[in-house]
Protein backbone atom coordinates (compact mmCIF):
# COMPACT_ATOMS: atom_id res chain seq x y z
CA UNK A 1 -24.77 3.75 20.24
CA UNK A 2 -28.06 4.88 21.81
CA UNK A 3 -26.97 8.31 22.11
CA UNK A 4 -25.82 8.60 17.99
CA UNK A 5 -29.32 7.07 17.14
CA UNK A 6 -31.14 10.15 18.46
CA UNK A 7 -29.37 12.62 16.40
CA UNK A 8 -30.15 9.67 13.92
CA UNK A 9 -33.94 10.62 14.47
CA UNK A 10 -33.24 14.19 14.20
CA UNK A 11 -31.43 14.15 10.61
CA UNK A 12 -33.87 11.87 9.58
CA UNK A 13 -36.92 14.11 9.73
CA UNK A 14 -34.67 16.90 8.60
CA UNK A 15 -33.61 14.68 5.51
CA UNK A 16 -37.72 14.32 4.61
CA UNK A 17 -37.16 16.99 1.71
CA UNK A 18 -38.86 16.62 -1.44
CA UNK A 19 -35.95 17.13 -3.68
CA UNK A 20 -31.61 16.00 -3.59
CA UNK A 21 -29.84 19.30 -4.41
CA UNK A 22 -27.70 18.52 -7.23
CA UNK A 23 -28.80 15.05 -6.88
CA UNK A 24 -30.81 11.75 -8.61
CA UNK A 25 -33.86 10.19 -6.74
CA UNK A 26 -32.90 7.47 -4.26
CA UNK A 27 -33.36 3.99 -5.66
CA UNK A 28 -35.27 2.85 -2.21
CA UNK A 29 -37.54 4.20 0.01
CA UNK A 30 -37.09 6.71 3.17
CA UNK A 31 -38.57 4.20 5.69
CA UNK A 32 -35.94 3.06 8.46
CA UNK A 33 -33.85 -0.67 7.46
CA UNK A 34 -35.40 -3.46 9.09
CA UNK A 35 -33.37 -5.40 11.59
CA UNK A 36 -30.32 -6.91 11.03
CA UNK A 37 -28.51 -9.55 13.12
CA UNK A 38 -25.04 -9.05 13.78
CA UNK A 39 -23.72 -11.94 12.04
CA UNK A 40 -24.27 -11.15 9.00
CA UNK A 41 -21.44 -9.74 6.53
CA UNK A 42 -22.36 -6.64 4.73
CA UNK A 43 -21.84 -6.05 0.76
CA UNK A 44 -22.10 -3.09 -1.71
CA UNK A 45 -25.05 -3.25 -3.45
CA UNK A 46 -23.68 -3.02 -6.92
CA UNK A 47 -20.92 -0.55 -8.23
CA UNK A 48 -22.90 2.61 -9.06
CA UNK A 49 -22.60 5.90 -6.49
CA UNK A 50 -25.82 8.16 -6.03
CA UNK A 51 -25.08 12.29 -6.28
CA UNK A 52 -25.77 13.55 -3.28
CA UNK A 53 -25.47 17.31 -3.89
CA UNK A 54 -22.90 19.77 -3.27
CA UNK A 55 -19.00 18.36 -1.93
CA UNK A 56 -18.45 19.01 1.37
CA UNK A 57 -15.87 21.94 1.96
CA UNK A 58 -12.45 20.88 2.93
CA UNK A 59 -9.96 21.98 5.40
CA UNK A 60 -6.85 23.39 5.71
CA UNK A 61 -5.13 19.62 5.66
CA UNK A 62 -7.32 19.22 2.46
CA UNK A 63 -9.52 16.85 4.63
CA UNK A 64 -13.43 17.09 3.75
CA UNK A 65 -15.39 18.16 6.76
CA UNK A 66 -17.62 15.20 7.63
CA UNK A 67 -19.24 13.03 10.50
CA UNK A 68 -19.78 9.22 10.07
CA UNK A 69 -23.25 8.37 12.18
CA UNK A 70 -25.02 5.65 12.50
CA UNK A 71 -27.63 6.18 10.36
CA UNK A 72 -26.80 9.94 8.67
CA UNK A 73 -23.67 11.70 7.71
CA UNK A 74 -23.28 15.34 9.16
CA UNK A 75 -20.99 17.62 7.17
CA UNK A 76 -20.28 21.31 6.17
CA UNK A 77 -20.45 22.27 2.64
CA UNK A 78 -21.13 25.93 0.72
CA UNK A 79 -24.73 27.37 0.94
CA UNK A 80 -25.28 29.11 -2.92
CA UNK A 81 -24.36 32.50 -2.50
CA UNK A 82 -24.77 32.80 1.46
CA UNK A 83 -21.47 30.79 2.66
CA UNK A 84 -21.11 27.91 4.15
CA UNK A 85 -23.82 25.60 5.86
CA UNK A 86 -24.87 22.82 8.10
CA UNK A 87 -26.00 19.78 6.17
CA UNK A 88 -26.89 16.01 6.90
CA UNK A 89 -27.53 13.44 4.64
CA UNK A 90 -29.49 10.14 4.75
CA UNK A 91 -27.80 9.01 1.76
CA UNK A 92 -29.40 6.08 -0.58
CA UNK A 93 -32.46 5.99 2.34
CA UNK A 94 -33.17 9.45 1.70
CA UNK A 95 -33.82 12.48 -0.44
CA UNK A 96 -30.27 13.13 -0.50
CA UNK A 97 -28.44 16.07 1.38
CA UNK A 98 -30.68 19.20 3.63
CA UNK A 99 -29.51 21.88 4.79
CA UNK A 100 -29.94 22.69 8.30
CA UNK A 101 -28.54 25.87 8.99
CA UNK A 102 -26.86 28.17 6.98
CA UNK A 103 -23.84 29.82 9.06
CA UNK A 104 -22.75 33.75 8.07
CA UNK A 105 -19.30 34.49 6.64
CA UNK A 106 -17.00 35.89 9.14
CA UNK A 107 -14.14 38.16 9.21
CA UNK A 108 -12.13 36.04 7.33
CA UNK A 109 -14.08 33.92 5.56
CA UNK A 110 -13.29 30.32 6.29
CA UNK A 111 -15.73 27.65 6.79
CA UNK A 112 -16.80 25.49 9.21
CA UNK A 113 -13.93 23.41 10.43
CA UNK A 114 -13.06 20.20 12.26
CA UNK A 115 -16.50 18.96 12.74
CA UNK A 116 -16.19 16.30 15.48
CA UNK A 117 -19.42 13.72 17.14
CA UNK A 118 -19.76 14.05 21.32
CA UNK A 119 -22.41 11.96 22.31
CA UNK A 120 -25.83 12.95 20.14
CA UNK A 121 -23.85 16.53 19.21
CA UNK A 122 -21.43 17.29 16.66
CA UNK A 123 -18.97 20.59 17.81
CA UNK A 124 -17.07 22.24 15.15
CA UNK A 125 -15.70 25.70 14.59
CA UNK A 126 -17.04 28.46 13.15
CA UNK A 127 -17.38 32.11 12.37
CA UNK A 128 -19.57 34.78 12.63
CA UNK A 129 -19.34 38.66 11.71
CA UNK A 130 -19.70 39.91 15.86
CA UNK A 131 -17.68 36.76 17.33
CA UNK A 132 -14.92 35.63 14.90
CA UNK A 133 -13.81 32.22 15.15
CA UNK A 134 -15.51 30.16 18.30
CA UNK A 135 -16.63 26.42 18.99
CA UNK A 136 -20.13 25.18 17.67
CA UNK A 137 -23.10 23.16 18.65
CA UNK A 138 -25.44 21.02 16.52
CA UNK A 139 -28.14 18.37 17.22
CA UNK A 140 -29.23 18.30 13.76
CA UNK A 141 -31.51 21.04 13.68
CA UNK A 142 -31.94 24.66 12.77
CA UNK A 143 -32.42 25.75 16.02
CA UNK A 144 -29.98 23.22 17.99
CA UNK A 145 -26.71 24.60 15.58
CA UNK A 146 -24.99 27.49 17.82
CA UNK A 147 -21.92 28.95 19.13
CA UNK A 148 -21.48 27.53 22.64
CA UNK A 149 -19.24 30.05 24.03
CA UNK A 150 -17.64 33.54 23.46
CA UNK A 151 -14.20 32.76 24.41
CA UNK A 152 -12.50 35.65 23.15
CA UNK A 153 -14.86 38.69 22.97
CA UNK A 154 -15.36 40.51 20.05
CA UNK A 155 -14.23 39.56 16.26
CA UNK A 156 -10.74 38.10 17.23
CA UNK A 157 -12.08 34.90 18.10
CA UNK A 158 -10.53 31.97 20.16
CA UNK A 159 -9.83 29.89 16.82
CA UNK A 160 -10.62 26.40 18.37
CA UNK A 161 -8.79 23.41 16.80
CA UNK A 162 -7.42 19.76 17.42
CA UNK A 163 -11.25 18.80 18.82
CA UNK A 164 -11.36 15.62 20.30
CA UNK A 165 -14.20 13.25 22.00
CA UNK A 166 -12.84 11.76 25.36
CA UNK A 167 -15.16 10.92 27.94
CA UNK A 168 -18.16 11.97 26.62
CA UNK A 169 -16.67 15.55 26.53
CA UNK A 170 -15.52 17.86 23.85
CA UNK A 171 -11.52 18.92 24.78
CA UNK A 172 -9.69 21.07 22.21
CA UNK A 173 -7.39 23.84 22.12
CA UNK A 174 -8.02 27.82 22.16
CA UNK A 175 -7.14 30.82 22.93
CA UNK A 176 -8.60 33.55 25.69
CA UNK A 177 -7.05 37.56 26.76
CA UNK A 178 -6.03 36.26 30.10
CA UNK A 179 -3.97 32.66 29.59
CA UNK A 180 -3.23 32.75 25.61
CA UNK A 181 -3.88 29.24 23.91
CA UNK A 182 -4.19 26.56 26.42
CA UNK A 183 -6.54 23.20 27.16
CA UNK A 184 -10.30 23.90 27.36
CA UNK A 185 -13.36 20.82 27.48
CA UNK A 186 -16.78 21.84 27.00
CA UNK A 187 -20.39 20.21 27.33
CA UNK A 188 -21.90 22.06 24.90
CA UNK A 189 -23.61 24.45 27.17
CA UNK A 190 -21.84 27.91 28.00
CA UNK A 191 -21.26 27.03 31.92
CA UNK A 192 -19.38 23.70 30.98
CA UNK A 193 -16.92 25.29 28.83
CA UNK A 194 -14.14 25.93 30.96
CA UNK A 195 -10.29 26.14 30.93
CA UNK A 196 -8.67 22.83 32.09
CA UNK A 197 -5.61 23.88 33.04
CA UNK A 198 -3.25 26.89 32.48
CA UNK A 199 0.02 25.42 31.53
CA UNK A 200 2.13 28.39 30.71
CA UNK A 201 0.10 30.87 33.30
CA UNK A 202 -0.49 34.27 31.44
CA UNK A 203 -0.94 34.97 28.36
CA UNK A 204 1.44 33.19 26.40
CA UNK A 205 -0.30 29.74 25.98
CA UNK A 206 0.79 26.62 25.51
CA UNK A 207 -0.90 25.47 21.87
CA UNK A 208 -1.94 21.91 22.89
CA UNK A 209 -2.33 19.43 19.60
CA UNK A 210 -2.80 16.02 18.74
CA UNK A 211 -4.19 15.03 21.16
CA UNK A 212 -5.28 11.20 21.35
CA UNK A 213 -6.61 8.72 23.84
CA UNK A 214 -3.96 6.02 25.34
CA UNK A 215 -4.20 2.44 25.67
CA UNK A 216 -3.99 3.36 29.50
CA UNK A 217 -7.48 5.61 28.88
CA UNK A 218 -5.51 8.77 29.50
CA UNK A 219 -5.71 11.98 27.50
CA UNK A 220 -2.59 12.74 26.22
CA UNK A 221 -1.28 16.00 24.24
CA UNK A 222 1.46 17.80 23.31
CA UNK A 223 2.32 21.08 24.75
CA UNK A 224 4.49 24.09 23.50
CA UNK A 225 6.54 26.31 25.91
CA UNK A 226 7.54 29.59 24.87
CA UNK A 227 8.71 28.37 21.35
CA UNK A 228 11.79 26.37 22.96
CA UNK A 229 10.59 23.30 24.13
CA UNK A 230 7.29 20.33 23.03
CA UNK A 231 6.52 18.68 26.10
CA UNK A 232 4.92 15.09 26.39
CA UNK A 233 1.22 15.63 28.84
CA UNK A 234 -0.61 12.69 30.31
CA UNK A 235 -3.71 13.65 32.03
CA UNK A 236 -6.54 12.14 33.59
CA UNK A 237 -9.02 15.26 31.82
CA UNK A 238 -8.38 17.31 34.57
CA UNK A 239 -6.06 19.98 36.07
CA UNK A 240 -2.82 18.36 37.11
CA UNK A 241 -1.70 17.28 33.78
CA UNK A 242 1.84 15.14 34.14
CA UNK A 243 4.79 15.92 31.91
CA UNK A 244 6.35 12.68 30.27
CA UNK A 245 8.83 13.67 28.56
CA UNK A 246 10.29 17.24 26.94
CA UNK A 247 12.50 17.72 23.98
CA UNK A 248 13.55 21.44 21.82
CA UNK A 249 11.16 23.04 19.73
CA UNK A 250 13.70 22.03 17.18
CA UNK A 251 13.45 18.56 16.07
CA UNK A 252 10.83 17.94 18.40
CA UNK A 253 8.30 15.01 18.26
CA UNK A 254 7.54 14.69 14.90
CA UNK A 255 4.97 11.66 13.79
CA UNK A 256 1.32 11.83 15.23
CA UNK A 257 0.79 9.92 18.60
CA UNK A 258 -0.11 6.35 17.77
CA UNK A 259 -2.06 4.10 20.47
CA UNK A 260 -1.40 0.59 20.10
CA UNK A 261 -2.03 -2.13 22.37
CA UNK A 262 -1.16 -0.09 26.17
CA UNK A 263 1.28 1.81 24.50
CA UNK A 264 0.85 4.69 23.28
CA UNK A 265 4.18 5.12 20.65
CA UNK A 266 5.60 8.72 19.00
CA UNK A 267 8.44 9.42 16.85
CA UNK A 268 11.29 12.16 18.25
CA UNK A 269 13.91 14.11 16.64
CA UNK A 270 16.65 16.09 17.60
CA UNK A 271 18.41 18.78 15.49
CA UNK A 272 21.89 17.70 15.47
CA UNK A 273 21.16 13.72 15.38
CA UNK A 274 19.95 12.91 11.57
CA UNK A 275 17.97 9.70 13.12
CA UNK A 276 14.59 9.50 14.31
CA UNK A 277 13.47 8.09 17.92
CA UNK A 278 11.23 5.45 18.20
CA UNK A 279 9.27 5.89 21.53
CA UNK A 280 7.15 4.24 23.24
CA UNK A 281 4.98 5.13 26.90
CA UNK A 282 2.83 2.96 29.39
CA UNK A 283 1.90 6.51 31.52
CA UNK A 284 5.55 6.97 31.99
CA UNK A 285 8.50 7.94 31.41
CA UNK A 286 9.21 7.13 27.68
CA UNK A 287 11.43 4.17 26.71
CA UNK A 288 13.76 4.21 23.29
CA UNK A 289 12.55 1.21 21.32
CA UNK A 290 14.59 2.00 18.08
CA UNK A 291 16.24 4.33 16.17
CA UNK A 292 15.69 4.70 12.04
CA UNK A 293 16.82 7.53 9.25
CA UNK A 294 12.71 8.05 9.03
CA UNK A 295 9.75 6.73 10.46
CA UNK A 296 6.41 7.29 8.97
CA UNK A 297 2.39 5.95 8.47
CA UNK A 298 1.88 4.17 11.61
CA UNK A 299 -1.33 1.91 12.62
CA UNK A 300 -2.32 -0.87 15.24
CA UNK A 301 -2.95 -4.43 14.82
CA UNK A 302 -3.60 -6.83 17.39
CA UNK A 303 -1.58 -4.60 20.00
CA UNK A 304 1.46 -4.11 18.00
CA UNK A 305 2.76 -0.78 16.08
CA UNK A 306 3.15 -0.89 12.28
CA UNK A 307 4.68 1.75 10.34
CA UNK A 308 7.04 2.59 7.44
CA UNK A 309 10.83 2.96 8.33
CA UNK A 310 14.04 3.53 6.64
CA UNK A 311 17.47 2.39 7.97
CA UNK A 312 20.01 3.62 5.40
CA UNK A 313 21.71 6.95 5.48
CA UNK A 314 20.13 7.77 2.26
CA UNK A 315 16.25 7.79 3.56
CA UNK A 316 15.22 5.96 0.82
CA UNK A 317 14.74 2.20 1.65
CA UNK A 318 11.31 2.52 3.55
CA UNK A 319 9.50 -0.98 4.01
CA UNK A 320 6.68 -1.91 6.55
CA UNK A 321 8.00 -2.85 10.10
CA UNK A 322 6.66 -3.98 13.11
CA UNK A 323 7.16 -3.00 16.89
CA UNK A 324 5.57 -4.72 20.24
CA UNK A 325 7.46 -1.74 22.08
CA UNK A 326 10.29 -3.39 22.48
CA UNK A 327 13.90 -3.37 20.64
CA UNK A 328 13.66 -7.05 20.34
CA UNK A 329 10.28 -6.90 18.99
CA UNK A 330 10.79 -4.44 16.88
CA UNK A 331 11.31 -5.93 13.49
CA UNK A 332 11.18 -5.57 9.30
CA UNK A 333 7.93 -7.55 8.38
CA UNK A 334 9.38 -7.55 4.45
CA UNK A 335 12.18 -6.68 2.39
CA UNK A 336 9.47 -5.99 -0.30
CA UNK A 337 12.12 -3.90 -2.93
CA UNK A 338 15.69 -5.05 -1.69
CA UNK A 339 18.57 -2.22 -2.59
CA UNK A 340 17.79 1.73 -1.65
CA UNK A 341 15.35 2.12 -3.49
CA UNK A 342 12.48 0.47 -0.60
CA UNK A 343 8.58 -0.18 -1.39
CA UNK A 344 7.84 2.64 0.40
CA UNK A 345 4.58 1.53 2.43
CA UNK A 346 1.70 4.00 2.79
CA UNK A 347 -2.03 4.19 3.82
CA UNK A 348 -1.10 1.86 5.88
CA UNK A 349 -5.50 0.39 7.16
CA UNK A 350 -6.43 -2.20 8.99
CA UNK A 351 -9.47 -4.81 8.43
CA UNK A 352 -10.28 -7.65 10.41
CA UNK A 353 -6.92 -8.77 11.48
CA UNK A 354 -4.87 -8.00 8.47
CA UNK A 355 -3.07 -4.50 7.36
CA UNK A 356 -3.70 -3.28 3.58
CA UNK A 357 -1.08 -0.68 2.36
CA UNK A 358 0.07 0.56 -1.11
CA UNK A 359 3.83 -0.24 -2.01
CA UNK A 360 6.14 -0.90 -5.12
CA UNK A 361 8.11 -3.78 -4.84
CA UNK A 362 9.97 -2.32 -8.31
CA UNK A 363 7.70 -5.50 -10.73
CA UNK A 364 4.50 -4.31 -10.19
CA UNK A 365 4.26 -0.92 -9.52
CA UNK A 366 2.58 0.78 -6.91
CA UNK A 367 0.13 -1.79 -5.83
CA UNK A 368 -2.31 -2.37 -3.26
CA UNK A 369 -0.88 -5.30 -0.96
CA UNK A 370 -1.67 -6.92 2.49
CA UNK A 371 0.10 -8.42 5.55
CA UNK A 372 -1.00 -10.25 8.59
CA UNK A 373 2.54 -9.53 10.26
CA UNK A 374 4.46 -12.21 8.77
CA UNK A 375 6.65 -12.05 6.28
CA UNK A 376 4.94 -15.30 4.20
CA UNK A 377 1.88 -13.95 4.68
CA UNK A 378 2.75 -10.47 3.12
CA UNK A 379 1.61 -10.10 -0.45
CA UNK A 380 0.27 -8.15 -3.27
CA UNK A 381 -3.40 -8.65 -3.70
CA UNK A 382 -3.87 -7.24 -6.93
CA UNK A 383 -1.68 -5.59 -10.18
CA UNK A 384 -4.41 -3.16 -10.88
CA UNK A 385 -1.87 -1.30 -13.36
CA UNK A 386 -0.36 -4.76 -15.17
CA UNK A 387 3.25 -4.50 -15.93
CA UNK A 388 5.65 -1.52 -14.12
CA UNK A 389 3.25 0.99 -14.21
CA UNK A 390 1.43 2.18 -10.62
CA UNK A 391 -2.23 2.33 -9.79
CA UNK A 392 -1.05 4.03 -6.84
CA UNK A 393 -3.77 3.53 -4.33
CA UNK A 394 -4.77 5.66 -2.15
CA UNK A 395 -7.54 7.11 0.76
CA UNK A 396 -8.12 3.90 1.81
CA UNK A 397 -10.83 3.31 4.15
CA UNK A 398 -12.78 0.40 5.74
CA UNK A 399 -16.21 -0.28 6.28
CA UNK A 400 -18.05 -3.84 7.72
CA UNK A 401 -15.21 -5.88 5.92
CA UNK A 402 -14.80 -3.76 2.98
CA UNK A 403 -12.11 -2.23 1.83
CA UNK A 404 -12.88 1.53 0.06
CA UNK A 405 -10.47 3.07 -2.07
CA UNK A 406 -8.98 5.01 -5.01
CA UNK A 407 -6.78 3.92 -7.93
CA UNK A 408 -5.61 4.75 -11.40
CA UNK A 409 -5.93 2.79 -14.63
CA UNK A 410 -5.44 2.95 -18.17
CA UNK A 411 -8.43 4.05 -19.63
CA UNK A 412 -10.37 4.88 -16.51
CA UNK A 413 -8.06 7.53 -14.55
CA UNK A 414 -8.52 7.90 -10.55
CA UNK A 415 -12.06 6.32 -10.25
CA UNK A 416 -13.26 4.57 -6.51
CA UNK A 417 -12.83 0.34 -5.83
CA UNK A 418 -13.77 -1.53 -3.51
CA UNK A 419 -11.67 -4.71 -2.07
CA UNK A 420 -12.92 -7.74 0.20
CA UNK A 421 -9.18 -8.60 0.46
CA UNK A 422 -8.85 -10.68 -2.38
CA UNK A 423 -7.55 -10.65 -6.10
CA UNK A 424 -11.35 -11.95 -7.03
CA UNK A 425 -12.92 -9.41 -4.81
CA UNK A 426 -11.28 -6.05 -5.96
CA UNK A 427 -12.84 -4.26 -8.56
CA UNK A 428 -13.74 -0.81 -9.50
CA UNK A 429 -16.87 1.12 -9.39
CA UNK A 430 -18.42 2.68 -11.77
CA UNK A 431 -16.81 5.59 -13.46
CA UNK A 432 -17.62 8.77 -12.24
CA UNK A 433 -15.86 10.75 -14.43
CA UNK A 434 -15.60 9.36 -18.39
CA UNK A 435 -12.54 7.80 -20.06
CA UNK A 436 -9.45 9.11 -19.31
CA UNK A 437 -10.69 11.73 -17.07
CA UNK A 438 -10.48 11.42 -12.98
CA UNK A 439 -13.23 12.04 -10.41
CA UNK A 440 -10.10 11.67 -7.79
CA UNK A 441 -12.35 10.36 -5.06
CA UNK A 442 -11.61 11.54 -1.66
CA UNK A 443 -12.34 11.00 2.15
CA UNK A 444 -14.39 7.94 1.86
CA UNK A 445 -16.80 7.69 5.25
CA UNK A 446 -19.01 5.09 6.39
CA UNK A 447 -22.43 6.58 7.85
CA UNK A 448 -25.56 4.22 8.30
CA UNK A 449 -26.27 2.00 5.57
CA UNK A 450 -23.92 4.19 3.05
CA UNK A 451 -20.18 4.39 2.12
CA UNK A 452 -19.54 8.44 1.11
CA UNK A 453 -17.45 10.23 0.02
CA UNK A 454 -16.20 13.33 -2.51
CA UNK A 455 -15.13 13.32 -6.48
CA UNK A 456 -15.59 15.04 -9.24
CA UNK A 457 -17.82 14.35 -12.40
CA UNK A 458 -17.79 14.64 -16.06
CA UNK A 459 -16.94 18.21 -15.83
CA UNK A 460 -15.15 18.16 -12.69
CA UNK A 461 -17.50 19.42 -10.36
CA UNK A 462 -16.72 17.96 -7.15
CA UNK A 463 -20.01 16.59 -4.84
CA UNK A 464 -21.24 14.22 -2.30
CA UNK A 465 -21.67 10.62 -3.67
CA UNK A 466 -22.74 7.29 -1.66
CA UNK A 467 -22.60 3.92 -2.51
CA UNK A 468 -25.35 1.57 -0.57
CA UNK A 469 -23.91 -1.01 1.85
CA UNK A 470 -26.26 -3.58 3.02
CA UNK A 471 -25.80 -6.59 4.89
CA UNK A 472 -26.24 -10.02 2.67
CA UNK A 473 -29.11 -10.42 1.27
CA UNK A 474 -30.51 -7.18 1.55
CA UNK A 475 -29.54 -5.61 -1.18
CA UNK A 476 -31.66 -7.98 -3.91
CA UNK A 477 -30.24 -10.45 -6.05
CA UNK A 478 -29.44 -8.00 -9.35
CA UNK A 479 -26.65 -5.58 -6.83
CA UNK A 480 -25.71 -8.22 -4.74
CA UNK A 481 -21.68 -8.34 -4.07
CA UNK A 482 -21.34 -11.59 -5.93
CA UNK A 483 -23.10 -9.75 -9.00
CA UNK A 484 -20.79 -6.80 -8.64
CA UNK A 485 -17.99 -9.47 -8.77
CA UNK A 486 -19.37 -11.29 -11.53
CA UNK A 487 -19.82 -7.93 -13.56
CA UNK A 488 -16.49 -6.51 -13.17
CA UNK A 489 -13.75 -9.03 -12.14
CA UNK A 490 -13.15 -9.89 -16.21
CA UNK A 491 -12.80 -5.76 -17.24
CA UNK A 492 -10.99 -5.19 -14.09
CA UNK A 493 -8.24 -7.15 -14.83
């Protein structure tokens, strides 16, 4: 992490401001945390989130645009009456959120996009008014936030997207005159932003996405020829990128690419065959593991593939399943809701070595509820909502053994909890927005000793909260995690 903790120095002299736009004075001071040995579990320090000023601006997938560091949070978020800016945030060890640069509105006037962390730099795209849409550069400062490249001259811009870290370099997809939207890595300098390889030669381009890092190491992609057919790529970062497998346009490969174990797993369709592929690759040629109506949600645990999945012709029974890439090991963990109706399994996050997911098992609701791949060992943790009716959780998120997430009561609406895995342990922060209303909290990130994320308050303006996370003992006695328990666990139920 030695490379992370230099930006670290960076945002934190930036974040030495005097005053937290939008937001209330930290509760501790702006030194750096002392030392803390690795054995130690970490705990929120009570349930109250600190305003951190203004929300940071969302994309087009309605994701907020922020960077988890070590010790800061980098994200883009509006500028008053300028646009969009460059900010980074300290959280609860600082003065709240700073500006660092504030970036002019371009021909379109979208923000800042796909912010992603390469080594001590976080690359993003951007816009300007001469250069359109091109790939950024920050180190946390004023003068270290800057287009890297001119990829497509003038205002059309080269619209960079699907950024990803492998190898210490920045690889993403855009598009130039001469060879249309193909694979391009970049250093952050002008020089080292080059094509990687021409797929489609000329201008046509090839519109790599999702692109992910395989249990092999590889970099592999997806690439699109001429509107007729996705194609499978394994590549080593390089020119001389390997085509796996290649299916129509139509149907296609349809569920992100999911790295579990050494496999790296993908769901394909076909336009006149209603059932969905299961597929799985070592680096070669993919192998059917199953076939389903739908397949959806998929994570890893312990080198296996879990995901939702529906057998019947009606597309309705979804319930969590389990796959070791093999149609023998491919298996139903728990008939949670028997009939057609299914639990329907989503947000499917792992901590430590059990998977939390929301389902209705048609008693409780739409519940939070956990699994450690066995069907005994698959159960609700909490009824949130007593009775039938749903707290439907949702954006959950994990951070040093706690589990972050959303849920709606009686009484409280969507308000943030927080989970250690048990009933006991899952309880709900304090409200952010009054009574019935919702703060609908969003995105939550772990950066330094913080857990942020988005929601809206009293009167619905959306911002940047943060929620200290210390290890044990750290955070003193009155917002320790056994406090927080002790507080809520009676209301909460």
């Amino acid at each position: 992490m030695r490379w992370w903790r230099q930006l670290s120095v960076v945002l934190a002299l930036l974040c030495g401001c005097a005053t937290s736009p939008g937001g209330k004075p930290p509760p501790e001071g702006n030194g750096p945390p002392p030392p803390v040995p690795d054995t130690l579990p970490w705990t929120p320090c009570g349930r109250t989130a600190i305003p951190l000023g203004p929300a940071p601006e969302e994309s087009d997938r309605g994701v907020p645009e922020m960077v988890d560091g070590e010790r800061a949070l980098f994200f883009v978020a509006e500028a008053g009456a300028t646009g969009q800016g460059v900010w980074a945030s300290r959280g609860t060890r600082g003065p709240g959120s700073c500006l660092v640069r504030v970036l002019s509105p371009g021909p379109t006037g979208l923000g800042p996009s796909e912010a992603t962390r390469v080594g001590n730099r976080v690359f993003f795209a951007a816009e300007d008014p001469e250069h359109g849409r091109e790939l950024w550069v920050s180190d946390g400062s004023a003068g270290g936030t800057r287009r890297v490249k001119d990829l497509w001259p003038g205002k059309t811009g080269s619209e960079p997207q699907s950024l990803l870290e492998y190898n210490g370099l920045l690889y993403f997809a855009a598009s130039d005159p001469e060879h249309g939207r193909e694979l391009w890595r970049s250093d952050g300098t002008d020089e080292g932003t080059v094509l990687v390889q021409d797929l489609d030669p000329g201008p046509e381009g090839t519109s790599p996405d999702r692109m992910t890092r395989g249990g092999d190491g590889a970099l592999y992609f997806l690439a699109h020829f001429q509107g007729l057919s996705t194609v499978l790529m394994r590549s080593d970062g390089g020119p001389g990128a390997v085509e796996l497998a290649r299916v129509p346009s139509e149907g296609g490969i349809l569920e992100s690419l999911t790295t579990a174990g050494r496999r790296l797993f993908f769901v394909m369709g076909h336009l006149h065959d209603p059932e969905m592929h299961l597929m799985a690759t070592e680096g070669g040629a993919p192998t059917l593991v199953s076939m389903f109506a739908q397949v959806g949600g998929m994570a890893a645990l312990g080198g296996q593939l879990y995901f939702s999945a529906t057998t019947g012709k009606a597309g309705t029974d979804a319930e969590l399943w389990r796959s070791d890439g093999t149609e023998k090991g491919t298996q139903r963990v728990k008939d949670l809701r028997a009939g057609e109706a299914g639990s329907a399994p989503g947000g499917l996050t792992v901590m430590g070595n059990r998977l939390f997911f929301a389902a209705d098992d048609g008693t409780h609701g739409r519940e939070l509820w956990v699994s450690d791949g066995t069907e005994s060992g698959t159960h609700l943790v909490m009824d949130l909502e007593p009775g039938a009716g749903s707290a439907s959780p949702a954006e959950l998120m994990v951070a040093q053994g706690n589990l972050f997430f959303s849920a709606e009561v009686t009484g409280r609406g969507r308000e943030p909890w927080v989970s250690n895995g048990t009933a006991e342990g899952t309880v709900p922060l304090d409200e952010l927005a009054p009574g019935a209303l919702s703060s609908d909290p969003r995105r939550f990130v772990r950066a330094g000793e913080d857990v942020f994320f988005t929601a809206a308050d009293g009167t619905g303006t959306r911002k940047l909260w943060a929620l200290p996370l210390r290890p044990q003992g750290q955070c003193g006695a009155s917002a320790s995690w056994q406090a927080l328990r002790r507080d809520v666990v009676t209301s909460a139920r």
